[in-house]
PDB file of N, CA and C in Angstrom:
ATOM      1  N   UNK A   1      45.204 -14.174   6.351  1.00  0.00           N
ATOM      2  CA  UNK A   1      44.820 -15.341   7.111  1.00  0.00           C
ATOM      3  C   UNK A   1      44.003 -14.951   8.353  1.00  0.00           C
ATOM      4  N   UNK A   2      44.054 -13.739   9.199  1.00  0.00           N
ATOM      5  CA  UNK A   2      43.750 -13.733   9.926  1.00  0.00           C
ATOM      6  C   UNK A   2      42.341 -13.094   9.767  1.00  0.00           C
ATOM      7  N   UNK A   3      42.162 -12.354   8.786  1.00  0.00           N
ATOM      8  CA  UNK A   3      40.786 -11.769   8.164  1.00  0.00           C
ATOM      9  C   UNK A   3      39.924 -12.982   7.691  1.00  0.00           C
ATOM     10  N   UNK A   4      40.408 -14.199   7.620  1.00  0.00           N
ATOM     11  CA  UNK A   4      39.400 -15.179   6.889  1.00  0.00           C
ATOM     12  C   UNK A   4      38.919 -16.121   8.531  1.00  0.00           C
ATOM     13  N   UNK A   5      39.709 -15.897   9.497  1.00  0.00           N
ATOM     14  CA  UNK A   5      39.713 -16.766  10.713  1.00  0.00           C
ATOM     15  C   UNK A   5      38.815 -15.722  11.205  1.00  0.00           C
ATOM     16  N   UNK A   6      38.319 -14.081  11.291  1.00  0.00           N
ATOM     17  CA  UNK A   6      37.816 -13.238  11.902  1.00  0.00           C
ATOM     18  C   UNK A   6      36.794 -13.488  11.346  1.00  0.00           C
ATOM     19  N   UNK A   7      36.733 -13.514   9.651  1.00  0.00           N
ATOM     20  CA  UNK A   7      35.249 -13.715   9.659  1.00  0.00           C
ATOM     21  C   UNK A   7      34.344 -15.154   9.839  1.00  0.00           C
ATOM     22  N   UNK A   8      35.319 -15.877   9.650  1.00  0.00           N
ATOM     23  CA  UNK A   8      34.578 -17.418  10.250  1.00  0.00           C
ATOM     24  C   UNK A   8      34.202 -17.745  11.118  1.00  0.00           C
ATOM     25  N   UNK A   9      35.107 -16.489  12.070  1.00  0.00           N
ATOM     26  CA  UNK A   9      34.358 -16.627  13.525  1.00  0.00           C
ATOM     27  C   UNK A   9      32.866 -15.803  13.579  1.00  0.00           C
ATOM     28  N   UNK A  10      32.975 -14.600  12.870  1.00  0.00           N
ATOM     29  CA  UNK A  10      31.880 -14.033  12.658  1.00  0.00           C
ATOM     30  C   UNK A  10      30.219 -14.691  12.074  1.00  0.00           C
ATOM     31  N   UNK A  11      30.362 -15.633  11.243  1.00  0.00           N
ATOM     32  CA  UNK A  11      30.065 -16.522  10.629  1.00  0.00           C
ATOM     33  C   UNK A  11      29.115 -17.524  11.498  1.00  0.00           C
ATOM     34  N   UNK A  12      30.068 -17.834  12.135  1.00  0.00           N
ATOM     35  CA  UNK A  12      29.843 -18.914  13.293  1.00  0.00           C
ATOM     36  C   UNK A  12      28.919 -18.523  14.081  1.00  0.00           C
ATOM     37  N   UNK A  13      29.212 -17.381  14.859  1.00  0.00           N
ATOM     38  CA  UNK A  13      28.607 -16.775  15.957  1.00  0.00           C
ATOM     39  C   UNK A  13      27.184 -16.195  15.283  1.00  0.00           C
ATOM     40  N   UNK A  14      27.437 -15.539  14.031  1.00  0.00           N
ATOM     41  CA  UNK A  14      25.589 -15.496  13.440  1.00  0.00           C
ATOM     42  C   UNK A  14      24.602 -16.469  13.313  1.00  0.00           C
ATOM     43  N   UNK A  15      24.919 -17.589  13.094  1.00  0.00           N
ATOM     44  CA  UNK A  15      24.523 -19.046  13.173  1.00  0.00           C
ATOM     45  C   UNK A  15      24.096 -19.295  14.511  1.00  0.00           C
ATOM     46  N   UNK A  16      24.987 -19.464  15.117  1.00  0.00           N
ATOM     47  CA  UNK A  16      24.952 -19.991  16.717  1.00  0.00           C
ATOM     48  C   UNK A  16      23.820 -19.256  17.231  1.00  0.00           C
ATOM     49  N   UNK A  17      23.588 -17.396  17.011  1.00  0.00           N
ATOM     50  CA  UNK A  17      22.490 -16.568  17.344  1.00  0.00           C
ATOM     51  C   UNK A  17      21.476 -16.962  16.556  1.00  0.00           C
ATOM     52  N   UNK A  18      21.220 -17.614  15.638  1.00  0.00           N
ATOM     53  CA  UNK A  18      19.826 -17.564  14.912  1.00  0.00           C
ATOM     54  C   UNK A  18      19.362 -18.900  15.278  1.00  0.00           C
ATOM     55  N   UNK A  19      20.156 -19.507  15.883  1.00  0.00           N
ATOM     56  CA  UNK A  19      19.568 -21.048  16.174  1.00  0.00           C
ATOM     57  C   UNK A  19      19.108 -20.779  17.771  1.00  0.00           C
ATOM     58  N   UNK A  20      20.028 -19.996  18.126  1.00  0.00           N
ATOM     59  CA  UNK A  20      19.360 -19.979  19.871  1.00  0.00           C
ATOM     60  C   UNK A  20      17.909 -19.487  19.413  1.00  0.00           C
ATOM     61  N   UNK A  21      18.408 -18.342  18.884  1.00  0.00           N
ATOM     62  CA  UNK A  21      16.507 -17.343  18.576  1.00  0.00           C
ATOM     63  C   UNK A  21      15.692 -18.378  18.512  1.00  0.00           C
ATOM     64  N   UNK A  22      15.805 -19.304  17.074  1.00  0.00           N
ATOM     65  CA  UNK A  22      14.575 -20.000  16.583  1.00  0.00           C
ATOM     66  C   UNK A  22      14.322 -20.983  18.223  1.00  0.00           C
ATOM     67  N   UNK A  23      15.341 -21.990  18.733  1.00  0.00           N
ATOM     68  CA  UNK A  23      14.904 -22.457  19.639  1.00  0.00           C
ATOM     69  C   UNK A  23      14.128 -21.707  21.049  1.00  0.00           C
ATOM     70  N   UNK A  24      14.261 -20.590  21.359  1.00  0.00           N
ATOM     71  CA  UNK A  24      13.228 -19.867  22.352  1.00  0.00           C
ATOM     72  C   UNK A  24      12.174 -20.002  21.483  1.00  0.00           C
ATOM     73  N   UNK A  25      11.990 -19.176  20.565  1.00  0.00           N
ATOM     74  CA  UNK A  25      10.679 -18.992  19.776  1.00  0.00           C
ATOM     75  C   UNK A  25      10.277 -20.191  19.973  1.00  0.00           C
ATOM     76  N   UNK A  26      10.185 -21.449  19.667  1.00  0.00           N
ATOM     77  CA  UNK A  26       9.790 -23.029  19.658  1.00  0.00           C
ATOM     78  C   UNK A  26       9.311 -22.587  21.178  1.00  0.00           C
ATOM     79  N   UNK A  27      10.237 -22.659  22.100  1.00  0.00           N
ATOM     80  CA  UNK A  27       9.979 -22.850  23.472  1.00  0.00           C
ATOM     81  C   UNK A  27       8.591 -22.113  23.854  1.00  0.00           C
ATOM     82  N   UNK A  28       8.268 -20.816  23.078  1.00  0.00           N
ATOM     83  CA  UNK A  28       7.414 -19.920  23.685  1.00  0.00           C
ATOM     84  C   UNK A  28       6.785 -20.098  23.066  1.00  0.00           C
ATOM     85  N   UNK A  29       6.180 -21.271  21.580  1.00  0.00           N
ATOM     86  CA  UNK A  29       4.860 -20.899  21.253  1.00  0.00           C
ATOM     87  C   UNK A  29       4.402 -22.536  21.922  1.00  0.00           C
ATOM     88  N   UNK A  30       5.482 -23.451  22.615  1.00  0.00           N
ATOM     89  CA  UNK A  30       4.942 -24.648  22.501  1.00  0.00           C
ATOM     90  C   UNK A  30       4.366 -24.224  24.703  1.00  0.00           C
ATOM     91  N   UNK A  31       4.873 -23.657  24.687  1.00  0.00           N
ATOM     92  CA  UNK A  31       4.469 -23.095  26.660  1.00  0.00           C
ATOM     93  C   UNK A  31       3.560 -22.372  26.627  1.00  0.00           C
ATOM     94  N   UNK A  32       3.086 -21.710  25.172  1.00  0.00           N
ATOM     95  CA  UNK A  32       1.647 -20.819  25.250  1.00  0.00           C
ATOM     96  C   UNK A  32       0.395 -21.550  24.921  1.00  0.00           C
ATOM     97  N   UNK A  33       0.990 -22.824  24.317  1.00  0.00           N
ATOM     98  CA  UNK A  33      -0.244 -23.496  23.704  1.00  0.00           C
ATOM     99  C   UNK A  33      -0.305 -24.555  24.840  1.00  0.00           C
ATOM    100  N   UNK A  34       0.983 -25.099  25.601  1.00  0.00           N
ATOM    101  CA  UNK A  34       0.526 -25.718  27.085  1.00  0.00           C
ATOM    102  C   UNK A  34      -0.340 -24.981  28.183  1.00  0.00           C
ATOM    103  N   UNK A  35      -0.088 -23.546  28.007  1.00  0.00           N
ATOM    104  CA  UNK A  35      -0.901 -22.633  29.063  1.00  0.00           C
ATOM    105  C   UNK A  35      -2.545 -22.507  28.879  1.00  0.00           C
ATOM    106  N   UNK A  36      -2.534 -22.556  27.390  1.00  0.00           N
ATOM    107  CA  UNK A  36      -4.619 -22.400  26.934  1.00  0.00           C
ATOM    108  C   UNK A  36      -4.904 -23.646  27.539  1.00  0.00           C
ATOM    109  N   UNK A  37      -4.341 -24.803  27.522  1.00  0.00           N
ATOM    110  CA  UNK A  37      -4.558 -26.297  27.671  1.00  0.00           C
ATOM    111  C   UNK A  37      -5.031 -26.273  29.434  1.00  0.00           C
ATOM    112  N   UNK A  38      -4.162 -25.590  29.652  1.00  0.00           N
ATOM    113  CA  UNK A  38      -3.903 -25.628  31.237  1.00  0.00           C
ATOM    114  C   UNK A  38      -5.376 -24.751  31.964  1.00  0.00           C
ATOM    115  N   UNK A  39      -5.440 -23.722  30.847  1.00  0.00           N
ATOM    116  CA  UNK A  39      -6.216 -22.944  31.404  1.00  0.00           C
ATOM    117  C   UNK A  39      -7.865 -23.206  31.660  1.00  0.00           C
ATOM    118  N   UNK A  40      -7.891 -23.801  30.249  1.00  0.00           N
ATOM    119  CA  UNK A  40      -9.075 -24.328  29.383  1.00  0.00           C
ATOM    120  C   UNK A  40      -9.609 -25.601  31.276  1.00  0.00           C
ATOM    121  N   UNK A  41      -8.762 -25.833  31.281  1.00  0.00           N
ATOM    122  CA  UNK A  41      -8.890 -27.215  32.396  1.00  0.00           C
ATOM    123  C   UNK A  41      -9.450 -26.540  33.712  1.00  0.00           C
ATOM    124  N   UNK A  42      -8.683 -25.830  34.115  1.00  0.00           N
ATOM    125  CA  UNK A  42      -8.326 -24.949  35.333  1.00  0.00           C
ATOM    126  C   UNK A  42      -8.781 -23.745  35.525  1.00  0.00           C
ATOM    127  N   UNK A  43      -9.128 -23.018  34.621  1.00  0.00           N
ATOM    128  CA  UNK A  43      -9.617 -21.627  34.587  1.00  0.00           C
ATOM    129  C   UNK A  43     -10.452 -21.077  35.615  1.00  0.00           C
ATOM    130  N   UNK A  44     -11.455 -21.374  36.036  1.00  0.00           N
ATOM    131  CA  UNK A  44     -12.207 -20.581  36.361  1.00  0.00           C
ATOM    132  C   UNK A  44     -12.016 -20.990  38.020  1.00  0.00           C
ATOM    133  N   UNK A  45     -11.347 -22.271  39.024  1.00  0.00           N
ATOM    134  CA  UNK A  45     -11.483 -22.563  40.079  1.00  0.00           C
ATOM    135  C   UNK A  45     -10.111 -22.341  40.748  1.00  0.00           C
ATOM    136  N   UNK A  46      -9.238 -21.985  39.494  1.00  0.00           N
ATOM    137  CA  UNK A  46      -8.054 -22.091  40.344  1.00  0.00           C
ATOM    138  C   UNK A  46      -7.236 -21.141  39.133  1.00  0.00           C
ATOM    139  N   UNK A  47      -5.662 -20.453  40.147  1.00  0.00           N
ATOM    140  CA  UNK A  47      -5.062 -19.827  39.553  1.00  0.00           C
ATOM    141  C   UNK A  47      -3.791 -20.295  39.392  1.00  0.00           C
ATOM    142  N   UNK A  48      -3.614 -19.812  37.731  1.00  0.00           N
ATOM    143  CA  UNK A  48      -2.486 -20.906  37.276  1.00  0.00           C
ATOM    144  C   UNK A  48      -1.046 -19.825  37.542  1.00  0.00           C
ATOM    145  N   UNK A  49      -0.020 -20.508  37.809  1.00  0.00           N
ATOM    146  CA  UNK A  49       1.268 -19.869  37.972  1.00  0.00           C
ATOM    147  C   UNK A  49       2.402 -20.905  36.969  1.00  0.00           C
ATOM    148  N   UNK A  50       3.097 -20.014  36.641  1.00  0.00           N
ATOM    149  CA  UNK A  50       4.108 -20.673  35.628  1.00  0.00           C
ATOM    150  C   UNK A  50       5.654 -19.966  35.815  1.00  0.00           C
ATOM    151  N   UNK A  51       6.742 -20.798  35.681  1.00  0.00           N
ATOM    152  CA  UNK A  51       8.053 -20.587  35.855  1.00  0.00           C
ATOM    153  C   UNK A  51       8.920 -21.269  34.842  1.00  0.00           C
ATOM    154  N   UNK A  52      10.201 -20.822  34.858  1.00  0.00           N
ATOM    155  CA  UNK A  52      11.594 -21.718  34.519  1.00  0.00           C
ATOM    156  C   UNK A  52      12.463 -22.132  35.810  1.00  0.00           C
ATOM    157  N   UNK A  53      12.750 -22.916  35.431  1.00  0.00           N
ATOM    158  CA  UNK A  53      13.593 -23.782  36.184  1.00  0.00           C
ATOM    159  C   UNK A  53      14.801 -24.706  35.882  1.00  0.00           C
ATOM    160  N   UNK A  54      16.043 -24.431  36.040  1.00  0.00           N
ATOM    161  CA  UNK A  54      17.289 -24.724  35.024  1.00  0.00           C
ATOM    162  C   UNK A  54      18.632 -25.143  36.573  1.00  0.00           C
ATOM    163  N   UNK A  55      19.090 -26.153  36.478  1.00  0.00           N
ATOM    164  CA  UNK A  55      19.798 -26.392  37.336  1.00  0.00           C
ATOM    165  C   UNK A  55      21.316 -25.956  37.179  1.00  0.00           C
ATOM    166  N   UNK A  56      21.736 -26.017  36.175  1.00  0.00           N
ATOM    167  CA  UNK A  56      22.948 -24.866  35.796  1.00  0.00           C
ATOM    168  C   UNK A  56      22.990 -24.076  34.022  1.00  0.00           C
ATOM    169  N   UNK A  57      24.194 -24.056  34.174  1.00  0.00           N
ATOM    170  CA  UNK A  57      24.088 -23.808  32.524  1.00  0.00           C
ATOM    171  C   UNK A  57      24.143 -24.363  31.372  1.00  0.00           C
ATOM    172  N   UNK A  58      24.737 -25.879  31.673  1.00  0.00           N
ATOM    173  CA  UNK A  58      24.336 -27.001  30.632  1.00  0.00           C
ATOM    174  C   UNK A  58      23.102 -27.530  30.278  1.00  0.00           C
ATOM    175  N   UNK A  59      22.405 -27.343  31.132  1.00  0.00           N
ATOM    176  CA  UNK A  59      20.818 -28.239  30.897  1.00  0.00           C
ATOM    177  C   UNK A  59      20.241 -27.399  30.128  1.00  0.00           C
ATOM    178  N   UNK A  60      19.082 -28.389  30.205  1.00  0.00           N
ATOM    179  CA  UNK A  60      17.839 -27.463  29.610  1.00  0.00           C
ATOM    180  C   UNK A  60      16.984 -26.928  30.555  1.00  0.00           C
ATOM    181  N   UNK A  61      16.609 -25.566  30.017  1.00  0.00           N
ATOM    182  CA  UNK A  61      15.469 -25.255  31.178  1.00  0.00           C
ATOM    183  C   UNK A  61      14.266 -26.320  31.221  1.00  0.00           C
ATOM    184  N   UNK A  62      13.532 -26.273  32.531  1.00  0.00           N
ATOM    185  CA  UNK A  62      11.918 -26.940  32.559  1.00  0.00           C
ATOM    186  C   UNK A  62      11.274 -25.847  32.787  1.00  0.00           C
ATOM    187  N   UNK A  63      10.018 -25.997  32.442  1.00  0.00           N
ATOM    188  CA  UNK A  63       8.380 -25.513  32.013  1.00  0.00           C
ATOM    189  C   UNK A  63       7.928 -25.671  33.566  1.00  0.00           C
ATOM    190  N   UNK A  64       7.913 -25.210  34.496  1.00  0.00           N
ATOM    191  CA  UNK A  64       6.660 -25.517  35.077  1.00  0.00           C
ATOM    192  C   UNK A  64       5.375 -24.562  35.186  1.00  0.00           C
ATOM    193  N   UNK A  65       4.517 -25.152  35.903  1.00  0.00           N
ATOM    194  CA  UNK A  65       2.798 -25.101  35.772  1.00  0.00           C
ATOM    195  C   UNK A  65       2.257 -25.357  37.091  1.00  0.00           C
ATOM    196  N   UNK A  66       1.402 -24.134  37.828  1.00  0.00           N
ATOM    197  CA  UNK A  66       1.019 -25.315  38.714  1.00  0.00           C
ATOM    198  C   UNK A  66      -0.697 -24.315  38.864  1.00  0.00           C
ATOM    199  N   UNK A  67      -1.512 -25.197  39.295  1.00  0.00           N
ATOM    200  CA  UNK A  67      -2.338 -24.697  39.067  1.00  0.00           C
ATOM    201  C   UNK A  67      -3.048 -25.214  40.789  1.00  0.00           C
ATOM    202  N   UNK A  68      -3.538 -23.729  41.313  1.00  0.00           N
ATOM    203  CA  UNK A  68      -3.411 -23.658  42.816  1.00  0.00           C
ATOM    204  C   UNK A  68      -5.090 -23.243  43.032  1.00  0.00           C
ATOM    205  N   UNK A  69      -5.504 -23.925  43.848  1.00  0.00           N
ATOM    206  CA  UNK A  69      -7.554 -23.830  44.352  1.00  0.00           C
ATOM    207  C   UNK A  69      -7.480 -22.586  44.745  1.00  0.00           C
ATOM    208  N   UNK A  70      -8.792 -21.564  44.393  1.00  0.00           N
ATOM    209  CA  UNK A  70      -8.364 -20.508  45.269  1.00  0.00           C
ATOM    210  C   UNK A  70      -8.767 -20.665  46.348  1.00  0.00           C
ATOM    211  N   UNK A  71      -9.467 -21.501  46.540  1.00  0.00           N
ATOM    212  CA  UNK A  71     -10.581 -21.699  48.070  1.00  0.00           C
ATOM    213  C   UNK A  71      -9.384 -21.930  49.351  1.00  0.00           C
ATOM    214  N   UNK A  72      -8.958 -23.313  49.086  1.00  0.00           N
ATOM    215  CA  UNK A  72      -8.073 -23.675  49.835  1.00  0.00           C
ATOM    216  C   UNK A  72      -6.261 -23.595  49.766  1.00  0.00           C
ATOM    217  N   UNK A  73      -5.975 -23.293  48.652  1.00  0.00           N
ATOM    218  CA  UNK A  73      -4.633 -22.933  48.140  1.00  0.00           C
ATOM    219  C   UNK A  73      -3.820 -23.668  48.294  1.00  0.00           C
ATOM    220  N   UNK A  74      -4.588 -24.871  47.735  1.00  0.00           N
ATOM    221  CA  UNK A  74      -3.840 -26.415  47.210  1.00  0.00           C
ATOM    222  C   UNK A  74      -3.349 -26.326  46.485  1.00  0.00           C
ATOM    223  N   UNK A  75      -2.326 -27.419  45.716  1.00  0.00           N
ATOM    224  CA  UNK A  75      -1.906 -27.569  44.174  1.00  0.00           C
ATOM    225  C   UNK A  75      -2.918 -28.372  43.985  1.00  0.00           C
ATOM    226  N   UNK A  76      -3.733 -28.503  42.817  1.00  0.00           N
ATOM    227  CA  UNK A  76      -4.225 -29.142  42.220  1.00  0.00           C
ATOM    228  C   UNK A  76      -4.078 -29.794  41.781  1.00  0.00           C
ATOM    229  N   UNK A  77      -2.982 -29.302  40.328  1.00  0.00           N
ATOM    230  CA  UNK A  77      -1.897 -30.412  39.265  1.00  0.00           C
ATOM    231  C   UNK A  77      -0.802 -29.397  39.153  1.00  0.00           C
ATOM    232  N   UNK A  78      -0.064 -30.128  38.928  1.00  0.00           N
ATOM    233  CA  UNK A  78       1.301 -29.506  38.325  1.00  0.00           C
ATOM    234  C   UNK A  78       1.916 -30.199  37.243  1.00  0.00           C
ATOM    235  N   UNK A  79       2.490 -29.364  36.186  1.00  0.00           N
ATOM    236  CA  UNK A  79       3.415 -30.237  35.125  1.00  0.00           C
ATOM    237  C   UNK A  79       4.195 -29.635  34.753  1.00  0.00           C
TER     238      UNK A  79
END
């Protein structure tokens, strides 16, 4: 009994790891294809900076973006 509860837990926890994986992966190709977007816009007048931002450990992280003049070292836009 206790070999079938060890591996179910085992079980479990491989699952639980392949779903976190796939969800980063999502996260990082959908923040690379926001960054060309960003860049494509912004590129050449201003420099773009990017972060996470997560208020504890239940949430979800946020994406931010901010894209700063170099002249005057405004925000421009942020998202």
């Amino acid at each position: 009994m206790l070999i079938l509860a060890v591996g179910i837990g085992i079980v479990f926890c491989i699952i639980v790891f392949i779903c976190y994986s796939y969800k980063q992966n999502q996260r990082s190709r959908y923040t690379s294809e926001v960054y060309k977007v960003f860049k494509g816009q912004y590129g050449r007048g201003s420099v773009i900076s990017m972060g996470y931002a997560q208020t504890n450990a239940f949430t979800e992280p946020v994406t931010l973006m901010l894209a700063v003049s170099k002249d005057d070292h405004r925000v421009v836009d942020a998202w």
